[in-house]
Structure formats: structure tokens, C-alpha cells
N, C-alpha and C. Protein backbone atom coordinates (compact mmCIF):
# COMPACT_ATOMS: atom_id res chain seq x y z
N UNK A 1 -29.26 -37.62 28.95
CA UNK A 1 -28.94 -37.40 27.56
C UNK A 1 -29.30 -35.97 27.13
N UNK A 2 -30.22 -35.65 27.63
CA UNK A 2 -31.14 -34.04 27.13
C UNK A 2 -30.14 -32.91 27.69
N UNK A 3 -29.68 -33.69 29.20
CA UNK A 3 -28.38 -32.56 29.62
C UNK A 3 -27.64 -32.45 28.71
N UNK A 4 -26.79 -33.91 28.37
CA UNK A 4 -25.98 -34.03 27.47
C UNK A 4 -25.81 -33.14 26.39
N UNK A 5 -26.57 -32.90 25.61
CA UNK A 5 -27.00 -31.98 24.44
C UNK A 5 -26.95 -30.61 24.59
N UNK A 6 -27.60 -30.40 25.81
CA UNK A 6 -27.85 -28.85 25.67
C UNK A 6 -26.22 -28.58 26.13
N UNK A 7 -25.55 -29.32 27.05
CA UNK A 7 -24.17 -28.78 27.02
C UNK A 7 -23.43 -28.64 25.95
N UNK A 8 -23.63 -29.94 24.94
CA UNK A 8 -22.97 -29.96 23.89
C UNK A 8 -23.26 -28.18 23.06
N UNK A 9 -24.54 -28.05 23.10
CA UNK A 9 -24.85 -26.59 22.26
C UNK A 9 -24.12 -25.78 22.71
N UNK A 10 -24.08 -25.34 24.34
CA UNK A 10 -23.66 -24.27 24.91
C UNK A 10 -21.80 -24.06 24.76
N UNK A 11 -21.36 -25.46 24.45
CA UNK A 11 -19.77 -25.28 24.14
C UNK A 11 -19.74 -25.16 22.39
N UNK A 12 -20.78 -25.73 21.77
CA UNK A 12 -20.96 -25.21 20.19
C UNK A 12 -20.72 -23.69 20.31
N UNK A 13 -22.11 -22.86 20.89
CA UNK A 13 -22.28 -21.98 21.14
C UNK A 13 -21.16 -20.84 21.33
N UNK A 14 -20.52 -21.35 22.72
CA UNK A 14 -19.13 -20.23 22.67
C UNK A 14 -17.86 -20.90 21.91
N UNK A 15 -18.22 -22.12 21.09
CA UNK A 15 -17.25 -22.36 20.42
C UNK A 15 -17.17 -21.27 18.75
N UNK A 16 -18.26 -21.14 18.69
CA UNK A 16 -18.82 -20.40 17.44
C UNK A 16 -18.48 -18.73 17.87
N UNK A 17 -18.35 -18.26 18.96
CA UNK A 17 -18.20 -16.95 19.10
C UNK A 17 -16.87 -16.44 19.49
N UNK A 18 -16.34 -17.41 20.28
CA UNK A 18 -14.94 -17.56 19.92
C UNK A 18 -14.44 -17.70 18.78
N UNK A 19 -14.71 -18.71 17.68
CA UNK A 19 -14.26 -18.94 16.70
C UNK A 19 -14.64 -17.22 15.63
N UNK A 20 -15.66 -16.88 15.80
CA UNK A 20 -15.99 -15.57 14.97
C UNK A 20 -15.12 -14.20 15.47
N UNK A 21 -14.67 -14.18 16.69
CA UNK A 21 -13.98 -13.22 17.71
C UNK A 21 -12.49 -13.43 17.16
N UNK A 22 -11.95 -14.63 16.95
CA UNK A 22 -10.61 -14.43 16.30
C UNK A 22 -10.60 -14.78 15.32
N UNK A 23 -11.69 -14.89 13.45
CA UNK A 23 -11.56 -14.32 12.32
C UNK A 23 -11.81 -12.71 12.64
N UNK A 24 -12.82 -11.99 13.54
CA UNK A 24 -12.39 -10.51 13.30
C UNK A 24 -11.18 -9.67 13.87
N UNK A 25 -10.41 -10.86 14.89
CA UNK A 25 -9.02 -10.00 15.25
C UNK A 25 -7.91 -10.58 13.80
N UNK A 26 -7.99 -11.36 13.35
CA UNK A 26 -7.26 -12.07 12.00
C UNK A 26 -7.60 -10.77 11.13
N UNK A 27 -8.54 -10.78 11.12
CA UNK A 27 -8.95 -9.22 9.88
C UNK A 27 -8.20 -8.01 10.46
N UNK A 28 -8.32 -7.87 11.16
CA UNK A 28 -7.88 -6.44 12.12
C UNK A 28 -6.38 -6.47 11.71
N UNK A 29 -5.78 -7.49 12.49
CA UNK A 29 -4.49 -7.55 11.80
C UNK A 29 -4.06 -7.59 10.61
N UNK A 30 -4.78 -8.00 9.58
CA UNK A 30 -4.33 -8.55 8.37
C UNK A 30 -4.39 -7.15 7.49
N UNK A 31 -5.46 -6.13 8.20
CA UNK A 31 -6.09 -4.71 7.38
C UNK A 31 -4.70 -3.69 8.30
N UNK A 32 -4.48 -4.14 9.11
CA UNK A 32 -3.06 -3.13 9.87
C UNK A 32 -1.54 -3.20 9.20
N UNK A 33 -1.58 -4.83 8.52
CA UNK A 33 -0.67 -5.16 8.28
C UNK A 33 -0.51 -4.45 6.51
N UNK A 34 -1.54 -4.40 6.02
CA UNK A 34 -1.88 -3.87 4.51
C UNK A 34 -1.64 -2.34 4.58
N UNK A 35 -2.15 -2.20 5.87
CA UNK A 35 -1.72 -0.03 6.06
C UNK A 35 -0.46 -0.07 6.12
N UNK A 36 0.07 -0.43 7.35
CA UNK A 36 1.67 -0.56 7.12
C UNK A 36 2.58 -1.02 5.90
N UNK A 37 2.13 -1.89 5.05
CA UNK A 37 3.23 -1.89 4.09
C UNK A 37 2.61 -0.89 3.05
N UNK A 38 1.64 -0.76 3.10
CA UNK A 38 0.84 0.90 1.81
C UNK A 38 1.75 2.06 2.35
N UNK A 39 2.17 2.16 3.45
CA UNK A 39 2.55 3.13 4.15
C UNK A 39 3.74 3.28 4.04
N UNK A 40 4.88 2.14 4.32
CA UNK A 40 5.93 1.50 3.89
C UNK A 40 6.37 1.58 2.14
N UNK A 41 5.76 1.08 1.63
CA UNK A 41 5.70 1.41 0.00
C UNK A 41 6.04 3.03 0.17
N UNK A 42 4.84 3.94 0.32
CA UNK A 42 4.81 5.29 0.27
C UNK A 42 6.07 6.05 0.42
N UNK A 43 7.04 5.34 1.92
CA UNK A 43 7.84 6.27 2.37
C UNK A 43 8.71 5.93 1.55
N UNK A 44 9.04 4.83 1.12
CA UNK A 44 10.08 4.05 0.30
C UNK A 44 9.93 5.05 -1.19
N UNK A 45 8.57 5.34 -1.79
CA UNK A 45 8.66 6.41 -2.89
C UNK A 45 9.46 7.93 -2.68
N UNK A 46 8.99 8.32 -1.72
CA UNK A 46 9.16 9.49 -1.10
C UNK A 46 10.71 9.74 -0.74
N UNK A 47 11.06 8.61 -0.32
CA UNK A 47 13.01 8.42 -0.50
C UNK A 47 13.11 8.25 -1.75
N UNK A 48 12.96 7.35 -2.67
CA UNK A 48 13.40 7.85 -3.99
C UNK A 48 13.53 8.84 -4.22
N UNK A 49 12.16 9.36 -4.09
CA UNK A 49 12.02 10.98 -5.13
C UNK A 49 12.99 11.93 -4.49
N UNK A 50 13.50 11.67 -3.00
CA UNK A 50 14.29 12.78 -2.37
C UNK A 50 15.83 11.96 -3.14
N UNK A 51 16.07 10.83 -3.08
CA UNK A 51 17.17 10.86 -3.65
C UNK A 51 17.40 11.38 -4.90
N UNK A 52 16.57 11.11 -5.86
CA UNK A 52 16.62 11.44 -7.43
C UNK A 52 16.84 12.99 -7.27
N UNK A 53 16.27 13.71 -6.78
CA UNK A 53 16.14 14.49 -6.61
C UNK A 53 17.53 15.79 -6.15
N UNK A 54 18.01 14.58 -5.15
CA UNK A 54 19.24 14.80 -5.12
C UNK A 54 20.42 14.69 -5.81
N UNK A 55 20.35 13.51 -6.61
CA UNK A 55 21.06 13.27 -7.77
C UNK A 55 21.03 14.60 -8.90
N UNK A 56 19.92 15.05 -8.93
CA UNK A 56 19.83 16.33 -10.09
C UNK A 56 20.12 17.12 -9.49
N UNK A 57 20.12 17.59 -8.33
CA UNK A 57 20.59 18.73 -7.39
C UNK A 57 22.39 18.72 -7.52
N UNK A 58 22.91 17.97 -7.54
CA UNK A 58 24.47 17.05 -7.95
C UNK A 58 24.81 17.38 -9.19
N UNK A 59 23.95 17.37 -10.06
CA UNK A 59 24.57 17.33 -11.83
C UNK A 59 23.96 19.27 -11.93
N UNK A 60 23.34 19.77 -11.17
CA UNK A 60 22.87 21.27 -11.32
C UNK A 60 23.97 22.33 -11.52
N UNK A 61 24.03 23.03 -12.28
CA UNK A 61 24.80 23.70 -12.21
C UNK A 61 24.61 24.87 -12.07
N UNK A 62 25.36 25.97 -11.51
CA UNK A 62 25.03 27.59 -11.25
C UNK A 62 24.85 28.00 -12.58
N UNK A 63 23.48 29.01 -12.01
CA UNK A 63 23.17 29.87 -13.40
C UNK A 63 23.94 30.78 -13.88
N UNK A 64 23.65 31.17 -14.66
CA UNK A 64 25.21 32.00 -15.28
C UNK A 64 24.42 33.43 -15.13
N UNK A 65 25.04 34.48 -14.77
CA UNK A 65 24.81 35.84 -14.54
C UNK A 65 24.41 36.62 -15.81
N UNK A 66 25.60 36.00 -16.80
CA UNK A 66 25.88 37.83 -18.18
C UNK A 66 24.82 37.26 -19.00
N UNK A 67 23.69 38.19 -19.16
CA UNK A 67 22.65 38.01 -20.05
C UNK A 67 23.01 37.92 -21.26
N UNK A 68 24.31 38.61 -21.75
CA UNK A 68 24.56 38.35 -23.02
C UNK A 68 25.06 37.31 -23.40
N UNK A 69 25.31 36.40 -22.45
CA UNK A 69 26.25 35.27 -23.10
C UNK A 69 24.76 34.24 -22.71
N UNK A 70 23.91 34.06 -22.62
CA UNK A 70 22.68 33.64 -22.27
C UNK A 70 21.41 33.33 -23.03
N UNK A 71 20.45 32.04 -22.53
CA UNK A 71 19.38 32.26 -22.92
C UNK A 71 18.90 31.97 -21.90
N UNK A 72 17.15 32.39 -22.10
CA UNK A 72 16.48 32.37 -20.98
C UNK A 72 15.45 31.16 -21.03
N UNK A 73 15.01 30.49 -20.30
CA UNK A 73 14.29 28.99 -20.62
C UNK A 73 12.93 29.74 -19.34
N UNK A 74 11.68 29.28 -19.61
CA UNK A 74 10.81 29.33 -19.05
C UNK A 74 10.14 28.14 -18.96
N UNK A 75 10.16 27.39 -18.21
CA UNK A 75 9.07 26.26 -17.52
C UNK A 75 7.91 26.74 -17.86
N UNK A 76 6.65 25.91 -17.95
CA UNK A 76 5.58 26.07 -17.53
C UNK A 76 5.11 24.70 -16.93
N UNK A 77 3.90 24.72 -16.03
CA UNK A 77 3.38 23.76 -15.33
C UNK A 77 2.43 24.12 -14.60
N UNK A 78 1.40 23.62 -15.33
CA UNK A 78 -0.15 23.83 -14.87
C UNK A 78 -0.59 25.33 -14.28
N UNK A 79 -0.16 26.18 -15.32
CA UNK A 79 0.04 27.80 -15.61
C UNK A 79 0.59 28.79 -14.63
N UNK A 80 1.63 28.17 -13.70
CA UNK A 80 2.89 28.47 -13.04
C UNK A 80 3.90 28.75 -14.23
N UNK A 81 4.58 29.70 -14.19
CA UNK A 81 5.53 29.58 -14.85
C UNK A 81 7.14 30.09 -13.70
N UNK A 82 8.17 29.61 -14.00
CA UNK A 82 9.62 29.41 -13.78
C UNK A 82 10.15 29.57 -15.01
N UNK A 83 11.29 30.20 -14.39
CA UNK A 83 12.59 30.86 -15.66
C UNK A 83 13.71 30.43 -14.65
N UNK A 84 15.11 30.34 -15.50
CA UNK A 84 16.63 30.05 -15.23
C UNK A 84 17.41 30.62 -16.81
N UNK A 85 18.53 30.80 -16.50
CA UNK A 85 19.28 31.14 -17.96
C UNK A 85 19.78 30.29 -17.77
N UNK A 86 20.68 30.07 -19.05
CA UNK A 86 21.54 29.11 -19.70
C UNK A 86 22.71 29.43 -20.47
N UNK A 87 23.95 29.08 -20.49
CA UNK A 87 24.43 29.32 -21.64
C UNK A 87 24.35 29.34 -22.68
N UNK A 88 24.95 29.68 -23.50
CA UNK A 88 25.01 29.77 -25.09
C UNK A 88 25.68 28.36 -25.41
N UNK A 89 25.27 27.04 -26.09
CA UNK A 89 25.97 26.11 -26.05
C UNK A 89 25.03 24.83 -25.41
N UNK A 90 24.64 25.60 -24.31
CA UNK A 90 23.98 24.43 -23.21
C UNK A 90 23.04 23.18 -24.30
N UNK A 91 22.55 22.33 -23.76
CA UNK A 91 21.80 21.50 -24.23
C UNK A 91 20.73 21.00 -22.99
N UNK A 92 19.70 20.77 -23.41
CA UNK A 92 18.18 20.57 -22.46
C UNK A 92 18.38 19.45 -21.66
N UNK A 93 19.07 18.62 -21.08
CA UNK A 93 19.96 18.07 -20.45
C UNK A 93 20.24 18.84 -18.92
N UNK A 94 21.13 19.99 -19.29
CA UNK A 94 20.56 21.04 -17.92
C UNK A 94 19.34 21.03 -17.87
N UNK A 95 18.14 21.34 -18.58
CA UNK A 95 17.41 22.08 -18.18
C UNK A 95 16.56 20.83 -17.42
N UNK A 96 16.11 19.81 -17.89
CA UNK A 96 16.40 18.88 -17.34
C UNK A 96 16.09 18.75 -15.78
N UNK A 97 17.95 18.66 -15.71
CA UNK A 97 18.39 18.59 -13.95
C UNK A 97 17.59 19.66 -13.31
N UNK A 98 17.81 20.82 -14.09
CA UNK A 98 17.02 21.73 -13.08
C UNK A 98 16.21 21.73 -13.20
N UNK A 99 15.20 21.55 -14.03
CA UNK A 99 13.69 21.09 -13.77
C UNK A 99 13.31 19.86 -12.63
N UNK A 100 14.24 19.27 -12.32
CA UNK A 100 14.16 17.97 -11.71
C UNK A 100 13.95 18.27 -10.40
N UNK A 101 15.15 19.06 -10.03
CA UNK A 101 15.09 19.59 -8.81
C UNK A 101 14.33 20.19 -8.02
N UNK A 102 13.16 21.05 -9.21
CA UNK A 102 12.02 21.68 -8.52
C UNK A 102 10.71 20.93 -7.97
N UNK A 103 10.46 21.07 -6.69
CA UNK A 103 10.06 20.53 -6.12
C UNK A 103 8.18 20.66 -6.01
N UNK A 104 8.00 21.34 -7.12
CA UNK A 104 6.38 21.49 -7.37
C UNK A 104 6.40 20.96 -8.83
N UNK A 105 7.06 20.44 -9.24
CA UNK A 105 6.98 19.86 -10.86
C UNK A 105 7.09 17.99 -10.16
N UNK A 106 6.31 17.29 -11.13
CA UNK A 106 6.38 16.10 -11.31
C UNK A 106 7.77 15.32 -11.46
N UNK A 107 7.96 14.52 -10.55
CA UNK A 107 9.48 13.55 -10.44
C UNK A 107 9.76 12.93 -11.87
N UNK A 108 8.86 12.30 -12.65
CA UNK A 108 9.07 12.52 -13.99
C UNK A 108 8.15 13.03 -14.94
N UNK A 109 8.86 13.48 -16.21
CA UNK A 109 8.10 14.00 -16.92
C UNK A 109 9.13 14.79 -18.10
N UNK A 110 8.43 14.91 -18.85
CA UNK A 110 9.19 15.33 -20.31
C UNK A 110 8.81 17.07 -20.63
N UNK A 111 9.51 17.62 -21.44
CA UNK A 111 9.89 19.30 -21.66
C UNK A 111 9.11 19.06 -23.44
N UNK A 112 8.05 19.76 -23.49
CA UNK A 112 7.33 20.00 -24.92
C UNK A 112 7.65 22.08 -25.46
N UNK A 113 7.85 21.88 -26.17
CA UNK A 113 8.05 23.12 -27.15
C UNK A 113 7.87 22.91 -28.63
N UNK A 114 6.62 24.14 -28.67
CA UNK A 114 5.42 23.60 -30.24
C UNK A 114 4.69 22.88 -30.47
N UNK A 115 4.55 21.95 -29.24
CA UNK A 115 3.47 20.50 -29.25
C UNK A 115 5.11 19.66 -29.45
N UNK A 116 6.36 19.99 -29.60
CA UNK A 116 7.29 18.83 -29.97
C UNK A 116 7.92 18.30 -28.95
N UNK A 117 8.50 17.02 -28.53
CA UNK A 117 8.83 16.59 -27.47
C UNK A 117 10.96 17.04 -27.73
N UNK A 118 11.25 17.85 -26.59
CA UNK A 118 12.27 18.05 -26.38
C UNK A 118 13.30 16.92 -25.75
N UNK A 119 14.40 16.80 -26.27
CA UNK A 119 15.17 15.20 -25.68
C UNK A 119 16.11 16.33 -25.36
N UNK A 120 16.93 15.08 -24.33
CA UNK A 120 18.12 15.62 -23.41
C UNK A 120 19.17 16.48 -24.40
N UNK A 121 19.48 16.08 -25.26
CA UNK A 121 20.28 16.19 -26.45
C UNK A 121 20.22 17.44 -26.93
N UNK A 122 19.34 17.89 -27.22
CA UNK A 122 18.81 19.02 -28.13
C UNK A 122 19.24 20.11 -27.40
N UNK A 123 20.03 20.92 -28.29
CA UNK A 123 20.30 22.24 -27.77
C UNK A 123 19.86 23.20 -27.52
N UNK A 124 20.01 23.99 -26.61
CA UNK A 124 19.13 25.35 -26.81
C UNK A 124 19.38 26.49 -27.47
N UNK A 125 18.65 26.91 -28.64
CA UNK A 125 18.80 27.70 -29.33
C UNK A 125 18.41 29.10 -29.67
N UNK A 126 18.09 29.52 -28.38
CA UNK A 126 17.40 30.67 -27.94
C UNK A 126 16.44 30.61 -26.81
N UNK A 127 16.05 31.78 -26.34
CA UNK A 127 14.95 32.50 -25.48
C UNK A 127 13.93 31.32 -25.47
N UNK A 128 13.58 30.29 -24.94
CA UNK A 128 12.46 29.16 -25.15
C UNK A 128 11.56 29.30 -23.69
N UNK A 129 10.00 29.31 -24.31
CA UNK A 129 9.37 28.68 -23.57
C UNK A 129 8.75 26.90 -23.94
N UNK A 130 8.88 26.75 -22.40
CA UNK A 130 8.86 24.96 -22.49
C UNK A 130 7.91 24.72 -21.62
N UNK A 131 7.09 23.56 -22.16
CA UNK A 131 5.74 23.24 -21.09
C UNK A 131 6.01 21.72 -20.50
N UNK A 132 5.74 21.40 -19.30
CA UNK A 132 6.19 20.42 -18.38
C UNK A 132 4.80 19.40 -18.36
N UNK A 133 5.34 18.30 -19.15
CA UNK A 133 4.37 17.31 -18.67
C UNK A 133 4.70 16.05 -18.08
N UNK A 134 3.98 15.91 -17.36
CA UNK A 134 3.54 14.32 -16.28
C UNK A 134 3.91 13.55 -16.88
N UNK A 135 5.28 12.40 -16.25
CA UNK A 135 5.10 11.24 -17.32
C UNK A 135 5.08 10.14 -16.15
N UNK A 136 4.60 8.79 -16.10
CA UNK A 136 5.13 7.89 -15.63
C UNK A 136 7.12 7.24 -15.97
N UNK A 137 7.67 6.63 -14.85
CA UNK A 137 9.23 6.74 -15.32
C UNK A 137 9.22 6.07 -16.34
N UNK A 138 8.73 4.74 -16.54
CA UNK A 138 8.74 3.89 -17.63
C UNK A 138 8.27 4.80 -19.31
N UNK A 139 7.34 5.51 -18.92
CA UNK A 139 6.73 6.29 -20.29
C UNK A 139 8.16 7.11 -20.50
N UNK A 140 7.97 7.79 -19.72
CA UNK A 140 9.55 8.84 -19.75
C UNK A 140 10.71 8.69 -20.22
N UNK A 141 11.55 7.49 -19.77
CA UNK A 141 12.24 6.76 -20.19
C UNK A 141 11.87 6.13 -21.29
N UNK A 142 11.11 5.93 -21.97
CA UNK A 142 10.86 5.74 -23.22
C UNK A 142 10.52 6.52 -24.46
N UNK A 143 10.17 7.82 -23.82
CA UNK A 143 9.94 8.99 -24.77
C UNK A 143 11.28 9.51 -24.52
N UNK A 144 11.84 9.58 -24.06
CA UNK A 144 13.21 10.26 -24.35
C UNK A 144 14.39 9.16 -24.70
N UNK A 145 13.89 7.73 -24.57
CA UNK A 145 14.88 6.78 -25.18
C UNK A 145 16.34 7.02 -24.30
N UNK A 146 15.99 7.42 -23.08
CA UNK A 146 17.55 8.05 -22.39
C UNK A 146 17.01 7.44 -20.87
N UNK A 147 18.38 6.80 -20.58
CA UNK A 147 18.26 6.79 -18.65
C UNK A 147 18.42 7.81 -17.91
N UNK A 148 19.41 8.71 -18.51
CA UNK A 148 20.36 9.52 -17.23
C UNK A 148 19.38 10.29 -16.39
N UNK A 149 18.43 10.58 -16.75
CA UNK A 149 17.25 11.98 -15.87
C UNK A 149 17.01 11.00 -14.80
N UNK A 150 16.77 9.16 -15.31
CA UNK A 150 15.86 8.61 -14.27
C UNK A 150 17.03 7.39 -13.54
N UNK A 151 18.29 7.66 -13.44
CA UNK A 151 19.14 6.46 -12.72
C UNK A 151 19.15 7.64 -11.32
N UNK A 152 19.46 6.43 -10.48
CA UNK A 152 19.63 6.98 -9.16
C UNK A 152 21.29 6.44 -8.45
């Protein structure tokens, strides 16, 4: 009987270390499987942003040369500044796309001039400097009350 027992322990025994040996390969996998789709997610953003991206690269249009028929728009972003001209006529809509396109500015985000929030709509009415802020798409799309910057 005393045999009996101590065998019984010794298959407890590697039953218990076995059993602990595949909850830490279950973890292993389960923490590989969480990198890969974090990772997965990631690249899946990273194609968006190259498509969107591309989409505004699509609606971009060449800058126009004759300074006189022109205004000049200056970006700012986190005290970088960027310039492009514009026509006479244009509306912030271009400026916009081409802000979109640049690839050190935030995938979304809204155009402020005076502390005032600039919409697609609004024309340009001279020589403007414009400051670039961070938006989430949902915020974005809601401060400008407009899809077109954010459809793909």
C-alpha cells in the first residue's frame, strides 16, 4: 500500500509539472498570438494612412507658378514651417489635400488661423499663415462637419 502511494505522488508529481509546462507554453502562444495581431492592426494602419494618403496625392493639384495670380499659404507644425501657393479663387480644401500629403504632418488634423478653425469651404483670401493641429479622424470629421479629407 505505502508503494502504492508514493507512486501515486510521483505520477501527481510529474502530473503537476507537466500540467504547469503546458499553461506556460499556452501563455507563450497566447502573448505571440497578441504581438502578431498588435502588429497586424499596426500594418493594417500604416496601409490606410499610405492609401489616404494617396487619395490626397490624386485630388493634389500643381502649384501654380505666376505670383501674381497667387497666394501664398504657410503651414506650421510643431515650429516647422511649409509654404505652397494657391490661386486666386482657391478654397482650403486644396490646402487640405496638400497638407495631407505631407508626410511629417499628422494623417488627421484640422488648419487654425487666429485661434479660428478653418473648414474645407473657406476661401483663401490672401497671403495666410495656418497652424496644423492633431486631430483624431472621428474629432476631425466632426470639427469640420465634412467627410471628403477622411473617405478612402
Amino acid at each position: 500500500m505505502i508503494e502504492g502511494l508514493s507512486l501515486e505522488r510521483e505520477r501527481l508529481s510529474q502530473w503537476r509539472l507537466l500540467r504547469k509546462e503546458q499553461e506556460k507554453n499556452l501563455q507563450d502562444i497566447q502573448e505571440k498570438e497578441r504581438a502578431t495581431t498588435d502588429e497586424e492592426r499596426r500594418n493594417v494602419h500604416v496601409q490606410n494612412e499610405r492609401i489616404l494618403r494617396d487619395v490626397r496625392r490624386g485630388r493634389n493639384m500643381e502649384e501654380p507658378t505666376n505670383e501674381t495670380a497667387t497666394y501664398k499659404v504657410i503651414l506650421v507644425y510643431r515650429n516647422e514651417k511649409t509654404e505652397r501657393r494657391f490661386c486666386h479663387g482657391a478654397v482650403f480644401q486644396e490646402v487640405y489635400d496638400w497638407a495631407g500629403t505631407l508626410e511629417e504632418l499628422p494623417i488627421h488634423f484640422t488648419l487654425h488661423s487666429g485661434g479660428k478653425l478653418i473648414l474645407h469651404s473657406d476661401h483663401i483670401e490672401g497671403n495666410s499663415v495656418v497652424h496644423v493641429s492633431r486631430r483624431e479622424k472621428e474629432e476631425a470629421s466632426s470639427l469640420l462637419a465634412s467627410e471628403i479629407m477622411h473617405k478612402m
